[in-house]
Protein backbone atom coordinates (compact mmCIF):
# COMPACT_ATOMS: atom_id res chain seq x y z
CA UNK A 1 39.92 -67.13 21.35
CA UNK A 2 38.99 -68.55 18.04
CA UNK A 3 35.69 -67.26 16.61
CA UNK A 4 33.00 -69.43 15.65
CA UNK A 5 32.67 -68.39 12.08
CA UNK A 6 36.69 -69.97 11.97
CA UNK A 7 35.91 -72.71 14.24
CA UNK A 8 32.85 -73.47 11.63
CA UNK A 9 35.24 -73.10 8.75
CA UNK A 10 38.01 -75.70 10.00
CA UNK A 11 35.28 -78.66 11.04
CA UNK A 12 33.17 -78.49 7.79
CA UNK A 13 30.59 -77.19 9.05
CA UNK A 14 30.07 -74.12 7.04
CA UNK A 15 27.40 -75.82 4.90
CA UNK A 16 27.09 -76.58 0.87
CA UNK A 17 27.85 -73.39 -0.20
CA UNK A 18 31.72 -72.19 -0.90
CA UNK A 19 31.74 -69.12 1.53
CA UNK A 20 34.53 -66.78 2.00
CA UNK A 21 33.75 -64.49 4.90
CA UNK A 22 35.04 -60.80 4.92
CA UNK A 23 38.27 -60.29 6.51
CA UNK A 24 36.85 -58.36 9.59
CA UNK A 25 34.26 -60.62 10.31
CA UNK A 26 33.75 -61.16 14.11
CA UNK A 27 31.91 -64.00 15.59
CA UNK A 28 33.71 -63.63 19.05
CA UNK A 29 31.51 -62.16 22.04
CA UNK A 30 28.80 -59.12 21.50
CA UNK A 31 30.68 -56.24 22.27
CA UNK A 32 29.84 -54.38 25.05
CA UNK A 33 29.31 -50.36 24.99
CA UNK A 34 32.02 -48.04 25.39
CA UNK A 35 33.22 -47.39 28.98
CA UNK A 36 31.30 -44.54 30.06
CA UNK A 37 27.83 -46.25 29.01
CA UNK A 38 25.62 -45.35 26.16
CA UNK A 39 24.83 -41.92 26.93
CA UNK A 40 28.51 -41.45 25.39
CA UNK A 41 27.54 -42.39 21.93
CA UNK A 42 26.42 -39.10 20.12
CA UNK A 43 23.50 -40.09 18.65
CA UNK A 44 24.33 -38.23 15.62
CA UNK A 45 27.26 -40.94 14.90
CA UNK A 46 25.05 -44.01 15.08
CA UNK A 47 22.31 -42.15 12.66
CA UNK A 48 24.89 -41.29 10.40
CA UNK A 49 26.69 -44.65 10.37
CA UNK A 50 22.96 -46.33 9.47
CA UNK A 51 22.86 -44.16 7.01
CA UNK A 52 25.91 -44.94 5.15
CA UNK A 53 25.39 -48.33 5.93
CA UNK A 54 21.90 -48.38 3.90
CA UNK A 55 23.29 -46.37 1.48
CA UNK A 56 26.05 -48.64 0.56
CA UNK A 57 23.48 -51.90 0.77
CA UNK A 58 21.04 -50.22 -1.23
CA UNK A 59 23.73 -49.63 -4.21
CA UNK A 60 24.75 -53.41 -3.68
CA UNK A 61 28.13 -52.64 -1.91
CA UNK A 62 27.56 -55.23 0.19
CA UNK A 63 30.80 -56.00 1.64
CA UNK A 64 31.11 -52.18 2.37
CA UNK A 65 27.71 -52.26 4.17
CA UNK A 66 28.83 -55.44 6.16
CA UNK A 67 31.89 -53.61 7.36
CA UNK A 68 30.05 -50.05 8.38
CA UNK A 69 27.45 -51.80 9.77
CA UNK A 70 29.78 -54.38 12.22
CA UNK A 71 31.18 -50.80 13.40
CA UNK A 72 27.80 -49.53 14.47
CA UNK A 73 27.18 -52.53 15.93
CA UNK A 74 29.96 -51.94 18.24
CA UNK A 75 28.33 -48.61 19.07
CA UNK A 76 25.46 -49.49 20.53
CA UNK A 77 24.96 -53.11 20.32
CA UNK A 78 21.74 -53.40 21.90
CA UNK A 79 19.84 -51.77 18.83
CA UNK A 80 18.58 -53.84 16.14
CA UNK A 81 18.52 -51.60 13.18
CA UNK A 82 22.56 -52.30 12.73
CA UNK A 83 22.50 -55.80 13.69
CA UNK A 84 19.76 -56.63 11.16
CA UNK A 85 21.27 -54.42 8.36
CA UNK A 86 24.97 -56.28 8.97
CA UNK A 87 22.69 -59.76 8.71
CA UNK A 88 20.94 -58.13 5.14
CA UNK A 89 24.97 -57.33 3.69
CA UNK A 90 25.67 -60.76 4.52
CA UNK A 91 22.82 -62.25 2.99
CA UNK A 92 23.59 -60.05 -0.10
CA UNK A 93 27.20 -61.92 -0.27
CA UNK A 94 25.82 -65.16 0.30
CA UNK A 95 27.82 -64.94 3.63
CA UNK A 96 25.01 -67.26 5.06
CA UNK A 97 26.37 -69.20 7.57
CA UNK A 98 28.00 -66.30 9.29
CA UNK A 99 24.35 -64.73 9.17
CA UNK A 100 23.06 -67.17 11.04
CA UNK A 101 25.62 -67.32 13.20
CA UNK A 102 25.26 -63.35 13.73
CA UNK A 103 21.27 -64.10 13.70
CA UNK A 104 21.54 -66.69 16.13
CA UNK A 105 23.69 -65.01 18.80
CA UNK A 106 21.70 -61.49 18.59
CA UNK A 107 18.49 -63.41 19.06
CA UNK A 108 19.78 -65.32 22.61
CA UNK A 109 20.49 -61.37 24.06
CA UNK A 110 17.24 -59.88 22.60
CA UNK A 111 14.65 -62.68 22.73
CA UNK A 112 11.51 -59.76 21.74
CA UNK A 113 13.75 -58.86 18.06
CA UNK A 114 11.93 -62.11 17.00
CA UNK A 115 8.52 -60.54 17.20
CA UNK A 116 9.58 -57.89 15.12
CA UNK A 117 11.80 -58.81 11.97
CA UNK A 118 12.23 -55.94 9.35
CA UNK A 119 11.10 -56.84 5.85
CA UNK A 120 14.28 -58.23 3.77
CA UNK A 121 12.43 -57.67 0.57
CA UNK A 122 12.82 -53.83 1.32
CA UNK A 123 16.24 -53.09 1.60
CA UNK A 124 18.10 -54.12 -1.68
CA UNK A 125 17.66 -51.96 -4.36
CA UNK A 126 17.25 -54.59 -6.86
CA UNK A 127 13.63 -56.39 -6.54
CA UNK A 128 14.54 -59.87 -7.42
CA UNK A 129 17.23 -59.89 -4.78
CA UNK A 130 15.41 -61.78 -2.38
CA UNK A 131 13.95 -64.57 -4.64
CA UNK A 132 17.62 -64.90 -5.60
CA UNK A 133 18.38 -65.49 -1.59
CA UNK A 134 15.61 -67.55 -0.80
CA UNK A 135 16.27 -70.02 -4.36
CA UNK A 136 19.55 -69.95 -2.80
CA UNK A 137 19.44 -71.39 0.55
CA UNK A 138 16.46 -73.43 -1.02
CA UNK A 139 18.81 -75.67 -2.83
CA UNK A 140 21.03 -75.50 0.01
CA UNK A 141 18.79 -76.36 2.41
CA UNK A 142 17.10 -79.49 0.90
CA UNK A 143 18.23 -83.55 2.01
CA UNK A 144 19.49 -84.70 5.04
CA UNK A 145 23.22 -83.26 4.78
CA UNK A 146 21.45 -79.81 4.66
CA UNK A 147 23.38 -77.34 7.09
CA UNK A 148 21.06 -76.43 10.24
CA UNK A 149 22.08 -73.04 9.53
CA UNK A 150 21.21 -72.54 6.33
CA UNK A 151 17.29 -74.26 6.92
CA UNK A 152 17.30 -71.37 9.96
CA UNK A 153 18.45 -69.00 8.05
CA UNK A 154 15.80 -70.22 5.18
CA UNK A 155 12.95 -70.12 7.72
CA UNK A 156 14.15 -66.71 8.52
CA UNK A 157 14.17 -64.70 5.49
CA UNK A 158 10.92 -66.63 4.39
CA UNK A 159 9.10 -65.47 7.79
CA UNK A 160 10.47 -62.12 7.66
CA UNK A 161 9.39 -61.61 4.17
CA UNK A 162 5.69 -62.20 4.89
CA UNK A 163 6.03 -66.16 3.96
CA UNK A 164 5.36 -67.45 7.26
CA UNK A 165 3.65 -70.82 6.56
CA UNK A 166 6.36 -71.56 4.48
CA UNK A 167 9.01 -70.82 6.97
CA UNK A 168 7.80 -73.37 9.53
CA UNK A 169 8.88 -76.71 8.62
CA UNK A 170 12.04 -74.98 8.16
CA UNK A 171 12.44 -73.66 11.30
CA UNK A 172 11.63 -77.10 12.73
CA UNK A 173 14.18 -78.62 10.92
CA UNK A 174 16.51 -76.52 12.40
CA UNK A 175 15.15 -76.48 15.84
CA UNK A 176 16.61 -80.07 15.80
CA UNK A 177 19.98 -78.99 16.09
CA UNK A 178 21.45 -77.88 19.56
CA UNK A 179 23.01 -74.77 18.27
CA UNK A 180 19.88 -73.64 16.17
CA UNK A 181 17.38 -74.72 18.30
CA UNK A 182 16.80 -71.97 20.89
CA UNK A 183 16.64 -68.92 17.77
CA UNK A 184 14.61 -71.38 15.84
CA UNK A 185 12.00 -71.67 18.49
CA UNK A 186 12.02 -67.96 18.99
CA UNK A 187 10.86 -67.97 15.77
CA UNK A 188 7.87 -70.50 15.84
CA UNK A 189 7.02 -69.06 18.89
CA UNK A 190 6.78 -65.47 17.19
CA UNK A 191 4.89 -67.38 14.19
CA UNK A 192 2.54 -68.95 16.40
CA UNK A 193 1.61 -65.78 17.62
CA UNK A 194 0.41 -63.91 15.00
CA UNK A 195 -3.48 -64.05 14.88
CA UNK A 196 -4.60 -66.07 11.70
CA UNK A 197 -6.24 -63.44 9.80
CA UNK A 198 -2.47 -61.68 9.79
CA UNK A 199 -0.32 -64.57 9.11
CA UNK A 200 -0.77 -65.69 5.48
């Protein structure tokens, strides 16, 4: 079966931004554990993996993280830490539509990740990295061509990075479209339910 990261690729749809994604890249189906259920994984492994995974993102090997952290992912799929970290090493290669495709499909399995989005700002080693990814999908988000994916993916890194106010009309936007609009709303809804004094 085709993935959707091709499919994107072929129709146009893979926004305003030339993006070349890595060669193992899977958009196909979440994987589902091992046979033998989860118990199987040492936990050890999936530690370690995170750890080289980080490692490698921190030091802005990006494409290396991307790759160690798809393989965790396979491990244990129904843990966040690897799924977010593979969505950070994209972000990092300006990979975006695949991260929101990899955003969007995580999201639909585990609804309750939305409440709880780790901090993008923390996990690249260079400080400026995430202005440089939000004036990014800024430009590429604006006018009415703008990729859905990329004003998701724009409401997402601002939200997750504290800027929740600003995230919303984003999120809207994309809400509009049929394949954003279910992660988008998970979003909002997450948004709307932070208590005013905590959401600046």
């Amino acid at each position: 079966m085709k993935d959707e990261a091709a499919a994107a690729a072929e129709t146009g749809e893979a926004g305003a931004l030339s993006e070349t994604a890595p060669q193992h890249l899977d958009m196909g189906a979440i994987v589902p554990p091992p046979t033998g259920g989860l118990q199987k994984i040492p936990e050890s492994r999936y530690a370690e993996q995170v750890r080289r995974a980080h490692e490698a993102l921190k030091a802005g090997r990006f494409a290396e993280a991307d790759r160690i952290y798809s393989d965790t992912v396979v491990l244990d799929p129904s843990r966040a830490v690897a799924v977010f970290g593979r969505v950070h090493a994209l972000l990092g290669l300006a990979y975006y539509h695949q991260a929101s495709l990899l955003l969007v499909r995580y999201l639909r399995v585990h609804p309750a990740w939305a409440a709880d989005l780790p901090d993008p700002k923390s996990v690249y080693a260079d400080a400026q990295m995430y202005e440089r990814i939000v004036s990014d999908l800024e430009r590429s988000a604006e006018g009415e061509g703008a990729p859905p994916a990329h004003r998701f993916l724009l409401g997402y890194v601002l939200c997750a990075g504290g800027r929740r106010d600003e995230a919303r009309p984003y999120l809207e936007q994309a809400a509009a479209s049929a394949e954003m609009k279910e992660a988008a709303q998970m979003l909002l809804d997450a948004i709307a339910a932070i208590p005013p004094r905590e959401n600046p």
